[in-house]
N, C-alpha and C. Protein backbone atom coordinates (compact mmCIF):
# COMPACT_ATOMS: atom_id res chain seq x y z
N UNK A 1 0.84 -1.19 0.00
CA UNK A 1 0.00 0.00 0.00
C UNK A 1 0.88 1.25 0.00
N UNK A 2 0.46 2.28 -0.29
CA UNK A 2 1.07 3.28 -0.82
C UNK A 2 0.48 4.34 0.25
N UNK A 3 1.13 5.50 0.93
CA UNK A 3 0.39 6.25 1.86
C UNK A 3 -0.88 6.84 1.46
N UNK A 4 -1.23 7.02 -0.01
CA UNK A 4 -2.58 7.28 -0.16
C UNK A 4 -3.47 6.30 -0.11
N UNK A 5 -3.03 5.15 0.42
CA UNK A 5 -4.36 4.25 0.59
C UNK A 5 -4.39 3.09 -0.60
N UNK A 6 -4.27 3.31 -1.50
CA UNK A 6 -3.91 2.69 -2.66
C UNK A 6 -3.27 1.74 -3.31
N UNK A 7 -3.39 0.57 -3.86
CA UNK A 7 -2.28 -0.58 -3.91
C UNK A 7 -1.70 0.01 -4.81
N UNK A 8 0.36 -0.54 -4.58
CA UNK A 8 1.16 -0.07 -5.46
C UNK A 8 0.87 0.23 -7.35
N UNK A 9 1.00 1.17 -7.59
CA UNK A 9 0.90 1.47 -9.01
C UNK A 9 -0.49 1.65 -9.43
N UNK A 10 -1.58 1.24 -8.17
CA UNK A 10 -3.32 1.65 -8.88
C UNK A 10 -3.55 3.07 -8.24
N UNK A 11 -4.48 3.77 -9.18
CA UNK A 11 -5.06 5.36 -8.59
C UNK A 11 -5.36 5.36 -7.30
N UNK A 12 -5.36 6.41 -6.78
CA UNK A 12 -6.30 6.35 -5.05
C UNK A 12 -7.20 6.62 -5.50
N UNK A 13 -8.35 5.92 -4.76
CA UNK A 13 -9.82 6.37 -4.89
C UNK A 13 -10.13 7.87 -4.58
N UNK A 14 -11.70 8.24 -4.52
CA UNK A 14 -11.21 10.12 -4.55
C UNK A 14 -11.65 10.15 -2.94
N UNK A 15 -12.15 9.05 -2.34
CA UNK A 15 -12.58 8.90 -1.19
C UNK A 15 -11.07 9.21 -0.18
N UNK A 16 -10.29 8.20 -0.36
CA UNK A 16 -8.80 8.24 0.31
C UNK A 16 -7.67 9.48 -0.29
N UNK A 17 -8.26 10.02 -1.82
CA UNK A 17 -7.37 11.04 -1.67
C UNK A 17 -8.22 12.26 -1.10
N UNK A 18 -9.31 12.45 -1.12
CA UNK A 18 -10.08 13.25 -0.25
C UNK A 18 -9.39 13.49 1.48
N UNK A 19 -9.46 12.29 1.87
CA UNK A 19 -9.30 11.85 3.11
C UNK A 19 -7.67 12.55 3.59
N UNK A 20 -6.92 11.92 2.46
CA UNK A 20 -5.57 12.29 2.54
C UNK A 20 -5.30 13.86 2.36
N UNK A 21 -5.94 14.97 1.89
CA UNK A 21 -5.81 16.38 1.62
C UNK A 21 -6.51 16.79 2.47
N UNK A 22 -8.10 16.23 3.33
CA UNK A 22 -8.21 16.45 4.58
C UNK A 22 -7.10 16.59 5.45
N UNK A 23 -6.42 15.49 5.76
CA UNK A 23 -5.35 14.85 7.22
C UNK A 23 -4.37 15.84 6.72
N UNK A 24 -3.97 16.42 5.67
CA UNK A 24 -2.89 17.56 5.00
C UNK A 24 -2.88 18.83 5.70
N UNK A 25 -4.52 19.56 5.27
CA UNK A 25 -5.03 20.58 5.78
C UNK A 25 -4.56 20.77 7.63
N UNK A 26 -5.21 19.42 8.08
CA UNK A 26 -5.42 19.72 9.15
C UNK A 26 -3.91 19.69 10.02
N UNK A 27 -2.64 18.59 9.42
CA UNK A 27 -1.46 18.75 9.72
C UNK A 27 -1.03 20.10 9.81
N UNK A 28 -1.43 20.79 8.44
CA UNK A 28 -1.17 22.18 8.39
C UNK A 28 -1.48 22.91 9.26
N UNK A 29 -2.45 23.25 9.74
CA UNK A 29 -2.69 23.67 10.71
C UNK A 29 -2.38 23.48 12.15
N UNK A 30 -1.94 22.11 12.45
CA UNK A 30 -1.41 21.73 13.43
C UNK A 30 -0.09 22.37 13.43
N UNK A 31 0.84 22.29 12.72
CA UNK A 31 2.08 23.14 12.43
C UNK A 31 2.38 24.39 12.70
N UNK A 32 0.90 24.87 12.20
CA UNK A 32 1.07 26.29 12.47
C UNK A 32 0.71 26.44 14.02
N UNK A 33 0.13 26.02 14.37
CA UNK A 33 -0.63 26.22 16.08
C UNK A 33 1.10 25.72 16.78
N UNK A 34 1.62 24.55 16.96
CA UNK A 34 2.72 24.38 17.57
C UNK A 34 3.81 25.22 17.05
N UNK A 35 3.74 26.21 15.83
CA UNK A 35 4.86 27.10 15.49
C UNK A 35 5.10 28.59 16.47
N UNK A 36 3.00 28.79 16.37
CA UNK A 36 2.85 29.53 17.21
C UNK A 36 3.22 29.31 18.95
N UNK A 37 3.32 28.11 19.83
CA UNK A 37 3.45 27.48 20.65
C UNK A 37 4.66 27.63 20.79
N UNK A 38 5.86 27.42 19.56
CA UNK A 38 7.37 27.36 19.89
C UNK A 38 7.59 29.92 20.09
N UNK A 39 6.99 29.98 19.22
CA UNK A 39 7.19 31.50 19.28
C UNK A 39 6.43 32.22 20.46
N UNK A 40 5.60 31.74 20.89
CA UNK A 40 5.18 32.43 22.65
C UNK A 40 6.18 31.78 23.57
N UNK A 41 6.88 30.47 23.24
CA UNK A 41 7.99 30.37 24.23
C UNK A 41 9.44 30.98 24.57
N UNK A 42 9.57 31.05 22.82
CA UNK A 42 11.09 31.87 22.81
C UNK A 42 10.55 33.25 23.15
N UNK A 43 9.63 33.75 22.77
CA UNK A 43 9.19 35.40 23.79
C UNK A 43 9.05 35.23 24.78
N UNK A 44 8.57 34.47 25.06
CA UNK A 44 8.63 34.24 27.12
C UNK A 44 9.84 34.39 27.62
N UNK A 45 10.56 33.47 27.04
CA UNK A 45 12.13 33.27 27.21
C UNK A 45 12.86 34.58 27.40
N UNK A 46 12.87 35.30 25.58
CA UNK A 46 13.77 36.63 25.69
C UNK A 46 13.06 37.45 26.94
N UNK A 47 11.76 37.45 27.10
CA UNK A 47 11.20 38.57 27.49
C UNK A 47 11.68 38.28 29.42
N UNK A 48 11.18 37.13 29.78
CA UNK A 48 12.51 37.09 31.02
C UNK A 48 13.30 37.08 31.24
N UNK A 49 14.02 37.11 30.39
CA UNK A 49 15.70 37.35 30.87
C UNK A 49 16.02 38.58 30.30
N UNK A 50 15.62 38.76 29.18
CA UNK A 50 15.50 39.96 29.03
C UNK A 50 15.24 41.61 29.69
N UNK A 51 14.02 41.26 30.24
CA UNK A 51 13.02 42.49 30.55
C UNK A 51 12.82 42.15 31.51
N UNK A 52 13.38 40.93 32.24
CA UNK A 52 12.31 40.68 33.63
C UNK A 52 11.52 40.38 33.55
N UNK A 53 10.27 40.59 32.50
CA UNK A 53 8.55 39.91 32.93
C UNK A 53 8.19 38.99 31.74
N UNK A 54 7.75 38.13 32.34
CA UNK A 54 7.63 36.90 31.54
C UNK A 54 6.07 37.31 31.09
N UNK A 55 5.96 36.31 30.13
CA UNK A 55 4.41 36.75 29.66
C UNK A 55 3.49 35.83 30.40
N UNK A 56 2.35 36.77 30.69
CA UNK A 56 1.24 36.23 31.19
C UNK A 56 0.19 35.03 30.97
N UNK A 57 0.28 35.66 29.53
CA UNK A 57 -1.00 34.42 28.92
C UNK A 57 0.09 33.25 28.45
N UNK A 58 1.46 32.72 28.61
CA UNK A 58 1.79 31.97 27.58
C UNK A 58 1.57 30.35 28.45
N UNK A 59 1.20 30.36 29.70
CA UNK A 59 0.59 28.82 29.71
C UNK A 59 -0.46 28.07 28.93
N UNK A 60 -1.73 29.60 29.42
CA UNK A 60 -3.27 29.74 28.81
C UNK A 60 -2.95 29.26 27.30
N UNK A 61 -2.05 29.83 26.17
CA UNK A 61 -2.10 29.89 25.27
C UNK A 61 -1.66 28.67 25.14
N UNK A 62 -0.63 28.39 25.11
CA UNK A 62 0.48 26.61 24.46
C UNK A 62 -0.73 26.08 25.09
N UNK A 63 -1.45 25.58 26.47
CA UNK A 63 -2.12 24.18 26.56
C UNK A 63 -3.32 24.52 25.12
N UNK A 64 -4.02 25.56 25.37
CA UNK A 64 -5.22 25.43 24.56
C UNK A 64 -4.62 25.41 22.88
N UNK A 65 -3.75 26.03 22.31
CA UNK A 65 -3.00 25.35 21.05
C UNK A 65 -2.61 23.80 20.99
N UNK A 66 -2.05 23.62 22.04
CA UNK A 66 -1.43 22.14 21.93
C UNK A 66 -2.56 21.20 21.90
N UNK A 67 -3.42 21.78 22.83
CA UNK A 67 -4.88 20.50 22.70
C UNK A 67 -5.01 20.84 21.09
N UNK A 68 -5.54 21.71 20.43
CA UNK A 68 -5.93 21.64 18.95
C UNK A 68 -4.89 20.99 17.92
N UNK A 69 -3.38 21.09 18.47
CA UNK A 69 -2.48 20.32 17.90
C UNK A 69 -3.01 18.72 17.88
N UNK A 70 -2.94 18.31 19.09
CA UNK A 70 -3.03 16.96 19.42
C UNK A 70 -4.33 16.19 18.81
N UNK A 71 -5.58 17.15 19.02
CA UNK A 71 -6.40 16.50 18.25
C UNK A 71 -6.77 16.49 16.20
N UNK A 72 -5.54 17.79 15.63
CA UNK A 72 -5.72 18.18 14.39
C UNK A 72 -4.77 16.70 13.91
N UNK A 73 -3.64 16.04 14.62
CA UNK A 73 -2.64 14.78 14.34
C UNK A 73 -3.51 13.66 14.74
N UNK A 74 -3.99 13.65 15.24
CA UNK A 74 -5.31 12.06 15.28
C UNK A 74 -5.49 11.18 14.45
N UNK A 75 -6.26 12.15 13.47
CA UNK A 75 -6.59 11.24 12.06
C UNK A 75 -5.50 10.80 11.25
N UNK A 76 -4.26 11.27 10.97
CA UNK A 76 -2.88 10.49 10.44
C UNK A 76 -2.20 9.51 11.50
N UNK A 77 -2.69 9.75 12.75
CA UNK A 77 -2.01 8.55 13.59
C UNK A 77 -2.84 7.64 13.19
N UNK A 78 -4.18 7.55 13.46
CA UNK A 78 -4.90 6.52 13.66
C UNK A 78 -4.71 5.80 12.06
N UNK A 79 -5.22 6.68 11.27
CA UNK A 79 -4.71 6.04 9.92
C UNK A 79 -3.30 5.44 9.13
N UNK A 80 -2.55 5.01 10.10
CA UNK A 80 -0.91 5.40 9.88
C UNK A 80 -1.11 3.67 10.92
N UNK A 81 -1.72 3.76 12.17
CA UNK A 81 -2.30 3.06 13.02
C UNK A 81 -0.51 3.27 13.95
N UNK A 82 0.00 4.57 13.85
CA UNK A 82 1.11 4.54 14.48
C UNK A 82 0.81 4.48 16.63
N UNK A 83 0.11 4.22 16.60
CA UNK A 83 -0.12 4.34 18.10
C UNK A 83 0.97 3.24 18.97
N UNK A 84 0.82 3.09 19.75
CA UNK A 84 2.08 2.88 20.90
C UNK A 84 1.42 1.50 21.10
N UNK A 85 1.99 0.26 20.95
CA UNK A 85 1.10 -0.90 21.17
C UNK A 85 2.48 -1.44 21.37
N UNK A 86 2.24 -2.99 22.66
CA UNK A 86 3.41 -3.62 22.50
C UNK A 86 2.64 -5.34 21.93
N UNK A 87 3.62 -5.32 20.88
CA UNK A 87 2.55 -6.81 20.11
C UNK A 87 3.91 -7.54 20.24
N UNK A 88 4.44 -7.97 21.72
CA UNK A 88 5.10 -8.76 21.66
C UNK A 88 4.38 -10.34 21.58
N UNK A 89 3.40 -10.55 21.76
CA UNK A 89 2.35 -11.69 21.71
C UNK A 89 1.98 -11.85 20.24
N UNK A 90 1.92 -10.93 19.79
CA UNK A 90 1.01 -11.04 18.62
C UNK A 90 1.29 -11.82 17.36
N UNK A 91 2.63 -12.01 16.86
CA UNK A 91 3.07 -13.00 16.19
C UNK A 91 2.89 -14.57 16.38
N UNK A 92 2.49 -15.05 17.88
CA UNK A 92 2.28 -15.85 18.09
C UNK A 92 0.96 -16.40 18.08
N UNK A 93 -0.18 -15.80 18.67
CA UNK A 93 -1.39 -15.77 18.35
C UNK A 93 -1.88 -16.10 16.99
N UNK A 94 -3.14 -17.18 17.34
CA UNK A 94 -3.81 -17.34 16.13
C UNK A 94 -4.57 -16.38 15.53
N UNK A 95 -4.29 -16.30 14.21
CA UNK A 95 -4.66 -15.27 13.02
C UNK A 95 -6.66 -15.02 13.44
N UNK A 96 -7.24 -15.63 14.13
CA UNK A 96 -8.76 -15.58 14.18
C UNK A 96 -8.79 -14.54 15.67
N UNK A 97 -7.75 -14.95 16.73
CA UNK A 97 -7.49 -14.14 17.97
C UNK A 97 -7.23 -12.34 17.74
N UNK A 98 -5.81 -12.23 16.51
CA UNK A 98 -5.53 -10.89 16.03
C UNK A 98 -6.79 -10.45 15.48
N UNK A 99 -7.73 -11.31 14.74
CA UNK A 99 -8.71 -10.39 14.21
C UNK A 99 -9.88 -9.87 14.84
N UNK A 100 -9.90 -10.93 15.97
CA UNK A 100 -10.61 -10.52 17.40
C UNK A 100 -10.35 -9.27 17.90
N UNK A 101 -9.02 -9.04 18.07
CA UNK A 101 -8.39 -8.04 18.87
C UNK A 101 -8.79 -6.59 18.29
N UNK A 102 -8.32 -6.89 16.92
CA UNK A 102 -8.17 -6.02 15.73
C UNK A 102 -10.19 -5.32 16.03
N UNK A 103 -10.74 -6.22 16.21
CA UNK A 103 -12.28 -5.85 15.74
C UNK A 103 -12.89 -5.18 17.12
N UNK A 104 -12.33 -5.41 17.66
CA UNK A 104 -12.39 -4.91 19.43
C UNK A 104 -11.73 -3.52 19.68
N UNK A 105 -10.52 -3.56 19.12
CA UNK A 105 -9.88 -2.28 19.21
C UNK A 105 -10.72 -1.33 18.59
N UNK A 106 -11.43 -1.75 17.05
CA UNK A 106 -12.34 -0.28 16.43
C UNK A 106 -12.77 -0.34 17.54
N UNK A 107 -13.85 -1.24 18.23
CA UNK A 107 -15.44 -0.79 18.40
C UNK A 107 -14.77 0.11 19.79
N UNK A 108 -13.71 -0.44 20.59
CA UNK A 108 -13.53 0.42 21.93
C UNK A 108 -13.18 1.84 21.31
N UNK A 109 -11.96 2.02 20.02
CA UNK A 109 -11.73 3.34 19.52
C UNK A 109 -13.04 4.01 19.04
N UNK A 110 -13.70 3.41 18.40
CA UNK A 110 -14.92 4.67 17.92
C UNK A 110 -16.02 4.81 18.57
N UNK A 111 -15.91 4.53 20.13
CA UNK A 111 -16.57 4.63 21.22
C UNK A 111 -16.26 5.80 22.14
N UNK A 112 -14.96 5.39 22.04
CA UNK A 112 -13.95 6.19 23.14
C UNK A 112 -13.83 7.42 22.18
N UNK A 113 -13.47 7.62 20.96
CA UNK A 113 -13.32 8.74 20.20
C UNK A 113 -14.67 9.67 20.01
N UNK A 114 -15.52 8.37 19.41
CA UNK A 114 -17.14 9.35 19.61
C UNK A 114 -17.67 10.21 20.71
N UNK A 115 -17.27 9.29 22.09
CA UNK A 115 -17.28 10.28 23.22
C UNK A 115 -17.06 11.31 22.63
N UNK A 116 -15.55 11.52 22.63
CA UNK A 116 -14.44 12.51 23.01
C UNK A 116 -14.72 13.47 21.65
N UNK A 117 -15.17 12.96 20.53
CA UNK A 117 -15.67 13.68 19.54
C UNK A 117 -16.92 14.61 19.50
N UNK A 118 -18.14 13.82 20.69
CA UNK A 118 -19.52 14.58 20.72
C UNK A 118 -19.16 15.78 22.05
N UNK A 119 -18.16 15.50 23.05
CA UNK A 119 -17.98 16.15 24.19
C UNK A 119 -17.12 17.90 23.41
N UNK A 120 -16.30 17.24 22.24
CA UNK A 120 -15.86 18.52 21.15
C UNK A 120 -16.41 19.49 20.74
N UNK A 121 -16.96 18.65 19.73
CA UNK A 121 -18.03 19.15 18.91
C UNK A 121 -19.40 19.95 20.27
N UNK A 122 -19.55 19.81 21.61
CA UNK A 122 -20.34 20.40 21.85
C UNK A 122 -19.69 21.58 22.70
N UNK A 123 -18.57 21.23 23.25
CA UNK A 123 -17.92 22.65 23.13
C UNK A 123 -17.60 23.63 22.68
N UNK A 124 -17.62 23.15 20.99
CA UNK A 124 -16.81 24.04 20.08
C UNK A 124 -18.25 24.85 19.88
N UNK A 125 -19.03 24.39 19.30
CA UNK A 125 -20.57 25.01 19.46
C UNK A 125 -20.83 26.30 20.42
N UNK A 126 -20.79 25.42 21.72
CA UNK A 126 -20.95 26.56 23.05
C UNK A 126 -19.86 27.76 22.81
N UNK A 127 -18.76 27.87 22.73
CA UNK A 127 -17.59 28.35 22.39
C UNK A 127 -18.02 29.38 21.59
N UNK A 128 -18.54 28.72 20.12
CA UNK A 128 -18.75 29.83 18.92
C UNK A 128 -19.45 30.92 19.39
N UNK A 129 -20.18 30.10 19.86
CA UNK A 129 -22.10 30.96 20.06
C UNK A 129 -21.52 31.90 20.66
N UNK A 130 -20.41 32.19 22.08
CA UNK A 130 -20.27 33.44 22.74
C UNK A 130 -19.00 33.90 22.41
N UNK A 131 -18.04 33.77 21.29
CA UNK A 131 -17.27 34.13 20.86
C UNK A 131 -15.88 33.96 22.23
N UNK A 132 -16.17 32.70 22.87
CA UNK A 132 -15.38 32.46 23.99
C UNK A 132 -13.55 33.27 23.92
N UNK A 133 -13.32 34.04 24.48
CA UNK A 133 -11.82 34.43 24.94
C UNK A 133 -11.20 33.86 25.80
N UNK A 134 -10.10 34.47 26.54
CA UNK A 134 -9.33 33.42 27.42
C UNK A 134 -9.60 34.74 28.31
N UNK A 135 -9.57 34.01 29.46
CA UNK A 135 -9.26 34.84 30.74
C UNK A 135 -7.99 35.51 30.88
N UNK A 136 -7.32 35.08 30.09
CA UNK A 136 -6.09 35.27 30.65
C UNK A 136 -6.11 37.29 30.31
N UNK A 137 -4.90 37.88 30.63
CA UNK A 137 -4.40 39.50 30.33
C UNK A 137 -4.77 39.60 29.11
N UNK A 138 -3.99 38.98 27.91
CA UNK A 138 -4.22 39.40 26.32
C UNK A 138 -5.95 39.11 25.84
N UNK A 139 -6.51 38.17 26.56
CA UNK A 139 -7.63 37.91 25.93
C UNK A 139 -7.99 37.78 24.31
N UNK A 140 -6.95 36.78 23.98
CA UNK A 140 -7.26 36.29 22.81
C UNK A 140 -8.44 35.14 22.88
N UNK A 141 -9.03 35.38 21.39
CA UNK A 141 -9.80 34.05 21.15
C UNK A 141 -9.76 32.69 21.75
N UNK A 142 -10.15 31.78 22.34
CA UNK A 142 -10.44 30.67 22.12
C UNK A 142 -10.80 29.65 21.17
N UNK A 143 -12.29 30.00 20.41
CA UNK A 143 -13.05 29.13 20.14
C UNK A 143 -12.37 28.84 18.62
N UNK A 144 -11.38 29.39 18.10
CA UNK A 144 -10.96 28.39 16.93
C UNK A 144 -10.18 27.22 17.45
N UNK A 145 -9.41 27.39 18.48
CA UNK A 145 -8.67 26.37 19.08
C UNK A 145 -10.11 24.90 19.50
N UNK A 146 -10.86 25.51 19.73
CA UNK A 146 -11.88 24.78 20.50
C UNK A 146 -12.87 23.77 19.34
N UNK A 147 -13.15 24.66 18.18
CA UNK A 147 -13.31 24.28 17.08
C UNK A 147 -12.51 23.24 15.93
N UNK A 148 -11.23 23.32 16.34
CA UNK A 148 -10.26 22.93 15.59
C UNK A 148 -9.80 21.17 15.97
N UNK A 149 -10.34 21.22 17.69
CA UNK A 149 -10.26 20.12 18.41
C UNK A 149 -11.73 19.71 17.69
N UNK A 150 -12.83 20.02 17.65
CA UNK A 150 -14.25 19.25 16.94
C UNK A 150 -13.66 18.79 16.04
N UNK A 151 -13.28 19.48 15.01
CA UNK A 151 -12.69 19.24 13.28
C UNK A 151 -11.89 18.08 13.64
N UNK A 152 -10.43 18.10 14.27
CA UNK A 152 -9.72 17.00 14.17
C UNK A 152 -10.92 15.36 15.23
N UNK A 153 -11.37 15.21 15.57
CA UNK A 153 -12.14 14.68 16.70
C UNK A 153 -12.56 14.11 15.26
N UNK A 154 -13.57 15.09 14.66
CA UNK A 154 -14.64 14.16 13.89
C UNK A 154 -14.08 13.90 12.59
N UNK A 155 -12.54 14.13 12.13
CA UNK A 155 -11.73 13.70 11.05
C UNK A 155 -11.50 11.82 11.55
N UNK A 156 -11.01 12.08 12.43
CA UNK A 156 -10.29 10.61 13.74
C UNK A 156 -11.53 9.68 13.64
N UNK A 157 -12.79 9.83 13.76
CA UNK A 157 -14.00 9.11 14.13
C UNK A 157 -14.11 8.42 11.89
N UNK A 158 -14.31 9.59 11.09
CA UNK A 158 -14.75 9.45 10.10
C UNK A 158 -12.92 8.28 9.71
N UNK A 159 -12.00 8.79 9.84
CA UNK A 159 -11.01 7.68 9.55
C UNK A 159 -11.34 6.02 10.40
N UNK A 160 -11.95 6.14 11.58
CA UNK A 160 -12.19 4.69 12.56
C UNK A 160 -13.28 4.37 11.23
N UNK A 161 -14.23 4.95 11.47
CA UNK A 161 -15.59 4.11 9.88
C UNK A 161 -14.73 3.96 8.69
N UNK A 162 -13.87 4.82 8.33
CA UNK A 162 -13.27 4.06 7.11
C UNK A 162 -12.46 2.98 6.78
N UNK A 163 -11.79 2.97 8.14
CA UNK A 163 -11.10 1.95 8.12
C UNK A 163 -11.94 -0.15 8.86
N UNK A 164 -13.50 0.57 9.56
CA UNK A 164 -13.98 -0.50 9.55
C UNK A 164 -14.74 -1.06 8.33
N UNK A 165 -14.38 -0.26 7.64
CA UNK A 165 -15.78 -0.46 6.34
C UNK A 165 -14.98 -1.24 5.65
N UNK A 166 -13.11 -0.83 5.68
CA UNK A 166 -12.59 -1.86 4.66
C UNK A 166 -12.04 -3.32 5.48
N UNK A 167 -12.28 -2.87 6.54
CA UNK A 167 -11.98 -4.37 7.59
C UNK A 167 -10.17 -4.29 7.47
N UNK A 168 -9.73 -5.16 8.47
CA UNK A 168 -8.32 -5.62 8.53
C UNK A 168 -7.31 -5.92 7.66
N UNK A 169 -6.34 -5.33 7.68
CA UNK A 169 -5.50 -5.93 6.64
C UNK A 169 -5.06 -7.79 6.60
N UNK A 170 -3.85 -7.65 5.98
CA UNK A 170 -3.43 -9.13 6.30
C UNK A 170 -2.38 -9.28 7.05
N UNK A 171 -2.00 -8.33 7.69
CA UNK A 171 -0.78 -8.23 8.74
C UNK A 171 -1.68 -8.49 9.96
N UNK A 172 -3.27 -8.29 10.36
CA UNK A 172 -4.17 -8.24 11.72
C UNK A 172 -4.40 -9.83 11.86
């Protein structure tokens, strides 16, 4: 398979290259949010040692970026299936057990994600509606960060259905 989804040398469907310029977008954006994250730190930085006063909002800011980071990279992990697993067993196990496992893992992931996707998505909502800011001194925005976590959430959920619809590979 080819990272677009695709067996070697055949087209990607427009479904998986869809999918794939989705997970692009949203990398992109993840990039930019942790670029912004590395540049409120090195100002924090100069600005204390510098000037003496460190900045106010730059906790407020990096966690609520980094959450929109973490959830905009979801859908290329999960689709990548790079997650942290130890399958020291798993070579040994019968091929009907892995597919057990394999079929167990969606239904707990697009359970556990749907949660975590509808609990998003109803924040990001609440969020919009009052044009949520941060408490913090600068009082920047929130709710794109908040929004951005819905978007990646329900990218992650729509990759779990795509990938149950085509079932297991032959490595599961």
């Amino acid at each position: 398979m080819t990272d677009g989804g695709a067996p070697e040398g055949g087209p990607p469907s427009l479904r998986v290259a869809g999918a794939t310029l989705v997970e692009r977008v949203a990398l992109g954006v993840c990039a930019v949010t942790l670029f912004v994250v590395m540049l409120v730190g090195a100002a924090d930085i100069v600005s204390g040692e510098v000037f003496g006063t460190f900045l106010s909002f730059k906790v407020d800011m990096s966690g609520t970026l980094a959450a929109a980071a973490i959830f905009l990279a979801w859908p290329l992990v999960q689709r990548r299936r790079d997650h942290i697993r130890v399958d020291l067993f798993l070579p040994f196990m019968p091929r009907a057990l892995r597919l057990l496992g394999w079929w167990l893992s969606q239904v707990i992931g697009l359970g556990v994600f749907g949660l975590i996707a509808y609990g998003a998505v109803d924040m990001a909502i609440d969020s919009v509606g009052i044009w949520e800011a941060s408490a913090a001194t600068l009082g920047y925005p929130i709710w794109p960060a908040k929004l951005a976590c819905a978007v990646g959430a329900a990218i992650t959920i729509s990759v779990f259905l795509l990938q149950a619809w085509r079932g297991p590979g032959r490595d599961e």
